[in-house]
C-alpha atoms as a PDB file:
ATOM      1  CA  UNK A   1      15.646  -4.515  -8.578  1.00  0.00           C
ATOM      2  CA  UNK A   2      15.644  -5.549  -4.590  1.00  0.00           C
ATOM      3  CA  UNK A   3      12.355  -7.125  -4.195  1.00  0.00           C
ATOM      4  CA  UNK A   4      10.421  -6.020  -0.746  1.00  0.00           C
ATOM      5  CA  UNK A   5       9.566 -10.209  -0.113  1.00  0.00           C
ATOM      6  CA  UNK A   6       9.642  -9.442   3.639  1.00  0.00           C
ATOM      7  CA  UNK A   7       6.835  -7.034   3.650  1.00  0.00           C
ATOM      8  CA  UNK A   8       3.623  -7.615   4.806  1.00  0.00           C
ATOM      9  CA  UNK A   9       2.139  -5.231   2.076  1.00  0.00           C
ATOM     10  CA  UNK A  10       0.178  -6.664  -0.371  1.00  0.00           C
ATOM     11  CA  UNK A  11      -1.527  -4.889  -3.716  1.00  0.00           C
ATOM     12  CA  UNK A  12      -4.727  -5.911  -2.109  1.00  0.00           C
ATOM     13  CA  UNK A  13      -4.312  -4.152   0.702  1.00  0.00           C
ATOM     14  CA  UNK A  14      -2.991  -0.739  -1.010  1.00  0.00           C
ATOM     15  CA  UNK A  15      -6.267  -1.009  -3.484  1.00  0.00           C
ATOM     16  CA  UNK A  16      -8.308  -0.994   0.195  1.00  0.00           C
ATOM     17  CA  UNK A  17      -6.278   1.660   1.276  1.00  0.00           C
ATOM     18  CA  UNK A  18      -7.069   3.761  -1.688  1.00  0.00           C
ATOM     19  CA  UNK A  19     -10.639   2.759  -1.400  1.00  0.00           C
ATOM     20  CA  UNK A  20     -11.341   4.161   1.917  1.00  0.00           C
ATOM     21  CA  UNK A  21      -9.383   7.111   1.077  1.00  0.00           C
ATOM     22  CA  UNK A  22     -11.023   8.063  -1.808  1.00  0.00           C
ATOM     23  CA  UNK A  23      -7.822   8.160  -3.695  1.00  0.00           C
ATOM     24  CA  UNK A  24      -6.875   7.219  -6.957  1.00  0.00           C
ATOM     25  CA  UNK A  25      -4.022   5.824  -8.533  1.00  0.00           C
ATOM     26  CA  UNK A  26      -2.811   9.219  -9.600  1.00  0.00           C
ATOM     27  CA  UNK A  27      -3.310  10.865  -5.782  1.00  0.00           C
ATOM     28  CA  UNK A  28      -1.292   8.482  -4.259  1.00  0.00           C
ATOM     29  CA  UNK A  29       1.693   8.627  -6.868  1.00  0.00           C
ATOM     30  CA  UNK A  30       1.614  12.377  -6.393  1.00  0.00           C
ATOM     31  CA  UNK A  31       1.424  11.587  -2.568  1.00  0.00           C
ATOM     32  CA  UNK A  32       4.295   9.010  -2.382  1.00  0.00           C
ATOM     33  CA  UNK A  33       6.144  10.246  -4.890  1.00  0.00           C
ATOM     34  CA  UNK A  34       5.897   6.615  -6.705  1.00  0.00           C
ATOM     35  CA  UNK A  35       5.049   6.359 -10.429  1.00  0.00           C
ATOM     36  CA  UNK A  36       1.350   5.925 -11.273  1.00  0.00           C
ATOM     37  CA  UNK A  37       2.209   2.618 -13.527  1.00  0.00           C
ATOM     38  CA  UNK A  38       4.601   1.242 -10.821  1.00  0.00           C
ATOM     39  CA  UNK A  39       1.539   1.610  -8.378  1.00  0.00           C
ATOM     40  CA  UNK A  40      -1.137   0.059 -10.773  1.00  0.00           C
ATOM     41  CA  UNK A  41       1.498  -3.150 -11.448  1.00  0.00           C
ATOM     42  CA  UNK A  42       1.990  -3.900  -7.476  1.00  0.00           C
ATOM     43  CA  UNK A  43      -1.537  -3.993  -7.439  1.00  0.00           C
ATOM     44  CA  UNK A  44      -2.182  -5.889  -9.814  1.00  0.00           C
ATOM     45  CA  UNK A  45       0.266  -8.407  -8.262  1.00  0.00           C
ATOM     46  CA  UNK A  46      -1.098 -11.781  -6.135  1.00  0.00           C
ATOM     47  CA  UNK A  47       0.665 -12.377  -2.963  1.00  0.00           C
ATOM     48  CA  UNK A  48       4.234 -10.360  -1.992  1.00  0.00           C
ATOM     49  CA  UNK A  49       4.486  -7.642  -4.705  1.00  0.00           C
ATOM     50  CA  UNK A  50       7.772  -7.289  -7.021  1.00  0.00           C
ATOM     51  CA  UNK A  51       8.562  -3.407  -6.343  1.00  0.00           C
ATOM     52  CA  UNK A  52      11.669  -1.789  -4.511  1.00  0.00           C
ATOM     53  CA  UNK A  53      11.729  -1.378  -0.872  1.00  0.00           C
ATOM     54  CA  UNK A  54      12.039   1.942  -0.961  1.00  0.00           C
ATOM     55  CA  UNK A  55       8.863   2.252  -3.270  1.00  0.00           C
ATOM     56  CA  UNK A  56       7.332  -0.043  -1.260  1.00  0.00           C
ATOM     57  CA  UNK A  57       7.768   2.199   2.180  1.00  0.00           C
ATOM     58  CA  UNK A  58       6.915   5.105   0.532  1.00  0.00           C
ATOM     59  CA  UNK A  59       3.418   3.802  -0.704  1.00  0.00           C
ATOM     60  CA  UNK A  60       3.300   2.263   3.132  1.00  0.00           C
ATOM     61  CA  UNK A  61       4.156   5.436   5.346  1.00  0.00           C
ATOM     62  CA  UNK A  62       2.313   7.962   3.070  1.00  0.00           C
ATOM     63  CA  UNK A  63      -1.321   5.763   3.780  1.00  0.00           C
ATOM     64  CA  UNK A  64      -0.290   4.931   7.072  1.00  0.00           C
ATOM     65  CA  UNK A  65       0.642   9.152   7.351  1.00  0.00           C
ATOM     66  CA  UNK A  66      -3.687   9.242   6.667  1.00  0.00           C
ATOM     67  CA  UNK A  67      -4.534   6.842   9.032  1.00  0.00           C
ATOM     68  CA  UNK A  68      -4.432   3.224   6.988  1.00  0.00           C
ATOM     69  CA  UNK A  69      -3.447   0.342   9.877  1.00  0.00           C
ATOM     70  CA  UNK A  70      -2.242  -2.803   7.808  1.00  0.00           C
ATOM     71  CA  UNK A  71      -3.576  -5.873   9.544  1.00  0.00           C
ATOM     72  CA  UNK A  72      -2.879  -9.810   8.634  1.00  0.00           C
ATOM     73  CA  UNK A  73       0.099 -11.123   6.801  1.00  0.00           C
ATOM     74  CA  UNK A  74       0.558 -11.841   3.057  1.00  0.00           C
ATOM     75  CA  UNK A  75      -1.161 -15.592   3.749  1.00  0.00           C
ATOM     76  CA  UNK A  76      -2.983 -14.837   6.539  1.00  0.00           C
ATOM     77  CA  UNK A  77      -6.079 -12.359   5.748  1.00  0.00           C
ATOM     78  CA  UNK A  78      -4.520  -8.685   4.224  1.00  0.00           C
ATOM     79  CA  UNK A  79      -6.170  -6.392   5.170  1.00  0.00           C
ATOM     80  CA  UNK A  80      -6.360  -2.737   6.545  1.00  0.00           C
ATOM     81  CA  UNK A  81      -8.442  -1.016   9.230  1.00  0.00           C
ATOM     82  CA  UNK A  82      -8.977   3.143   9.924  1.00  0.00           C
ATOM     83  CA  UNK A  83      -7.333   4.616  12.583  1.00  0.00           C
ATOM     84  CA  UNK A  84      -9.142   5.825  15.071  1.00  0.00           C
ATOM     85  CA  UNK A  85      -9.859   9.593  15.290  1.00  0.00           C
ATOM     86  CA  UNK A  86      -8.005  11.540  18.068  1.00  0.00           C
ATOM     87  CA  UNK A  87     -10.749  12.837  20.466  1.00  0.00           C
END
């Protein structure tokens, strides 16, 4: 398995993401097309998640896709932030 360590996603940040969306576990597998148990284990991960790249992107461009901005850095505040609405 090719672990993602260069990404700035965290399983912090993609429970946020889920949070503001309203999503669970099983709406963003079906979204990203990433296993529901895959998604719930890079959660449940501290610091740079162990998870594919590809899995990892996928999870990444389907929240950003509904808006999600990641913000900070694994050791610098993770976080996320709404896009703003197109007037």
């Amino acid at each position: 398995m090719a672990h993602a360590s260069q990404s700035s996603l965290c399983g912090v940040q993609i429970r946020a993401a889920r949070g503001a969306l309203r999503w669970s576990v099983e709406d963003l597998a079906e979204r990203s097309g990433v296993s529901g148990s895959t998604i719930k284990r890079i959660e449940a991960t501290e610091g740079a998640p162990k998870s594919t790249a590809p899995n990892l992107m996928a999870i990444r461009s389907t929240l950003e896709a509904e808006g999600i901005e990641f913000i900070g850095s694994l050791n610098d505040r993770p976080g996320i932030r709404m896009a703003r609405a197109k007037p």
